[in-house]
C-alpha atoms as a PDB file:
ATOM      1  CA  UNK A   1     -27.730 118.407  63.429  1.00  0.00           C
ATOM      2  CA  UNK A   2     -27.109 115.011  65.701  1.00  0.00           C
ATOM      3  CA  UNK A   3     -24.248 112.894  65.363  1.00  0.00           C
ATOM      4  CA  UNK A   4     -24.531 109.634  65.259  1.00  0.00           C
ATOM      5  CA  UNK A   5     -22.710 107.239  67.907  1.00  0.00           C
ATOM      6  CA  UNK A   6     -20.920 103.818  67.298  1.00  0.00           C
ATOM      7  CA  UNK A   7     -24.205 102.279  68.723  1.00  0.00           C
ATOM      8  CA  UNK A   8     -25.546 103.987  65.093  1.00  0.00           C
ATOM      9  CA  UNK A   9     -23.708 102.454  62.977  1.00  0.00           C
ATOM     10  CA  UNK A  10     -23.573  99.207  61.345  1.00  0.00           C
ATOM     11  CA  UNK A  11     -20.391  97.143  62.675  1.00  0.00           C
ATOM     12  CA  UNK A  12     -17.809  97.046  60.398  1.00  0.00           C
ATOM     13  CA  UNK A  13     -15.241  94.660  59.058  1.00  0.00           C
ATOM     14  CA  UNK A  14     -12.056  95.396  61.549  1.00  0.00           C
ATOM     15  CA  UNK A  15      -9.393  94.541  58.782  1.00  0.00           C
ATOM     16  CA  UNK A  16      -7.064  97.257  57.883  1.00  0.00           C
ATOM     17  CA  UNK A  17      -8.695  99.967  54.991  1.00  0.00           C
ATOM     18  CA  UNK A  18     -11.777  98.102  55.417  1.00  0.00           C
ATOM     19  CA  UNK A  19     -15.330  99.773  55.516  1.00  0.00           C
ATOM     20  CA  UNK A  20     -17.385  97.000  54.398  1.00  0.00           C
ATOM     21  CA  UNK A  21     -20.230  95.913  57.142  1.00  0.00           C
ATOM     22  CA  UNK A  22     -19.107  93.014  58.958  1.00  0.00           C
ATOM     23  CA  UNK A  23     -21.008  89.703  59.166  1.00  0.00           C
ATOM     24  CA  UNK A  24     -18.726  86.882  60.523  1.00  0.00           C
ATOM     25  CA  UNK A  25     -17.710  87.075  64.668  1.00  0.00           C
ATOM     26  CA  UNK A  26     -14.005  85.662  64.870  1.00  0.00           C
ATOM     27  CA  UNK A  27     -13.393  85.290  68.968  1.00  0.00           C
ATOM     28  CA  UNK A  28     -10.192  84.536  69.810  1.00  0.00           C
ATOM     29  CA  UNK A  29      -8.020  85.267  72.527  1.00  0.00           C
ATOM     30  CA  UNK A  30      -4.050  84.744  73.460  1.00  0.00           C
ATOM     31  CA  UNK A  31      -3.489  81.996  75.623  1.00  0.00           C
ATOM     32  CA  UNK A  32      -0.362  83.865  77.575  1.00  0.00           C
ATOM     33  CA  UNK A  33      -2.451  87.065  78.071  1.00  0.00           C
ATOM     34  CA  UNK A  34      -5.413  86.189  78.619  1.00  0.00           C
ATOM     35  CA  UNK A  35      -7.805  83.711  80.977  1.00  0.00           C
ATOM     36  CA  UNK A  36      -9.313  80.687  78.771  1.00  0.00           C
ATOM     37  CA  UNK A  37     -12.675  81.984  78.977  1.00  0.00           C
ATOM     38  CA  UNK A  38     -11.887  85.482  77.911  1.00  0.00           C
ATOM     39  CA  UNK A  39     -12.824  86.071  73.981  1.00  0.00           C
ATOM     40  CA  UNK A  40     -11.987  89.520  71.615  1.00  0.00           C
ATOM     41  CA  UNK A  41     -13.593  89.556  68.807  1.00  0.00           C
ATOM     42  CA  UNK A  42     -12.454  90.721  65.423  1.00  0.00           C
ATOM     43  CA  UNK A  43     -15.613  91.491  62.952  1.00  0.00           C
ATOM     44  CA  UNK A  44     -15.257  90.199  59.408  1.00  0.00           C
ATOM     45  CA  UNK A  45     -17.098  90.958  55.786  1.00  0.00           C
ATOM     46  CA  UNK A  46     -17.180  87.721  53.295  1.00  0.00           C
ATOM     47  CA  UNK A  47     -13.940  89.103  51.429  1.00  0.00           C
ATOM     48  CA  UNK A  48     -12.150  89.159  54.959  1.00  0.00           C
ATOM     49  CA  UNK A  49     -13.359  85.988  56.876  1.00  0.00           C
ATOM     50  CA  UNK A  50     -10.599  83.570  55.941  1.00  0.00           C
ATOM     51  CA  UNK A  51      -7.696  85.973  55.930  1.00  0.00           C
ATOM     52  CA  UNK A  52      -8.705  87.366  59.257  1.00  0.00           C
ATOM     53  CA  UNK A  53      -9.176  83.556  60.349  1.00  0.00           C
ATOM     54  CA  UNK A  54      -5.781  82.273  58.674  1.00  0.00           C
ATOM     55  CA  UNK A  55      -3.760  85.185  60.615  1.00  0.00           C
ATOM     56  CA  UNK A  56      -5.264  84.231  64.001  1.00  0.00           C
ATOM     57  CA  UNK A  57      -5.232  80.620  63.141  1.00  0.00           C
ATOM     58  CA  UNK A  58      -1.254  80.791  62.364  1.00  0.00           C
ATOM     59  CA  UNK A  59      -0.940  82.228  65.869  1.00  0.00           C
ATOM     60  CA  UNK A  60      -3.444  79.742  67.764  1.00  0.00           C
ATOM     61  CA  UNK A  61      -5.416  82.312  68.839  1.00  0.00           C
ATOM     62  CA  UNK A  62      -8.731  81.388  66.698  1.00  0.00           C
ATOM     63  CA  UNK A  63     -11.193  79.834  69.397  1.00  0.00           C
ATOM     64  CA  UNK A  64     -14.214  80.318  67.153  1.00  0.00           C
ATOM     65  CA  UNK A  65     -16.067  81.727  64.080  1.00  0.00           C
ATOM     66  CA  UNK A  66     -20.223  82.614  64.152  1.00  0.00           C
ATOM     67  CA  UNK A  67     -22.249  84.658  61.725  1.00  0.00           C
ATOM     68  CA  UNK A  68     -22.802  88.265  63.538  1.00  0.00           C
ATOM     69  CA  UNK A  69     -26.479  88.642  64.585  1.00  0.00           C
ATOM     70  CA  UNK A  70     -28.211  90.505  63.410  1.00  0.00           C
ATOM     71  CA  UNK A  71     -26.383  90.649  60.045  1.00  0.00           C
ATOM     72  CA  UNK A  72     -28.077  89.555  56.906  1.00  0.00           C
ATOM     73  CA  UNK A  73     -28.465  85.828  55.531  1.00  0.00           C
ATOM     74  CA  UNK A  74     -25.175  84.220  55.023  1.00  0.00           C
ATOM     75  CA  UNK A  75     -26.150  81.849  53.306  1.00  0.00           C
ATOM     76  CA  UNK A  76     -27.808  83.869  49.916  1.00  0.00           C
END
């Protein structure tokens, strides 16, 4: 038997209950924690992307959104 390791596995989307594979990168980062050039990321499937982005964006902490590589075609 092997196990398999996160490297393994397909990323997944990182909202709450959610096992769907994630294609969207949101980077963000708070501004009073962290340097300007330092971005977390929080991976997103389609049905996530905007409320992920909205909940980061309310905070100011959004910096940027880009399609995950290596994830399939967004745009079919």
């Amino acid at each position: 038997m092997t196990s398999s390791t996160p490297a393994d596995e397909a990323p997944i989307c990182s909202a709450r209950g959610c096992r769907a594979p994630a294609v969207w990168a949101l980077r963000w980062n708070n501004p009073r924690l962290h340097d300007a050039d330092r971005r977390k990321t929080w991976l997103a499937c389609p049905d996530h992307r905007e409320s992920l982005g909205d909940f980061l964006g309310a905070r100011g902490f959004l910096r940027e959104v880009a399609p995950l590589p290596g994830s399939p075609n967004l745009e079919g």
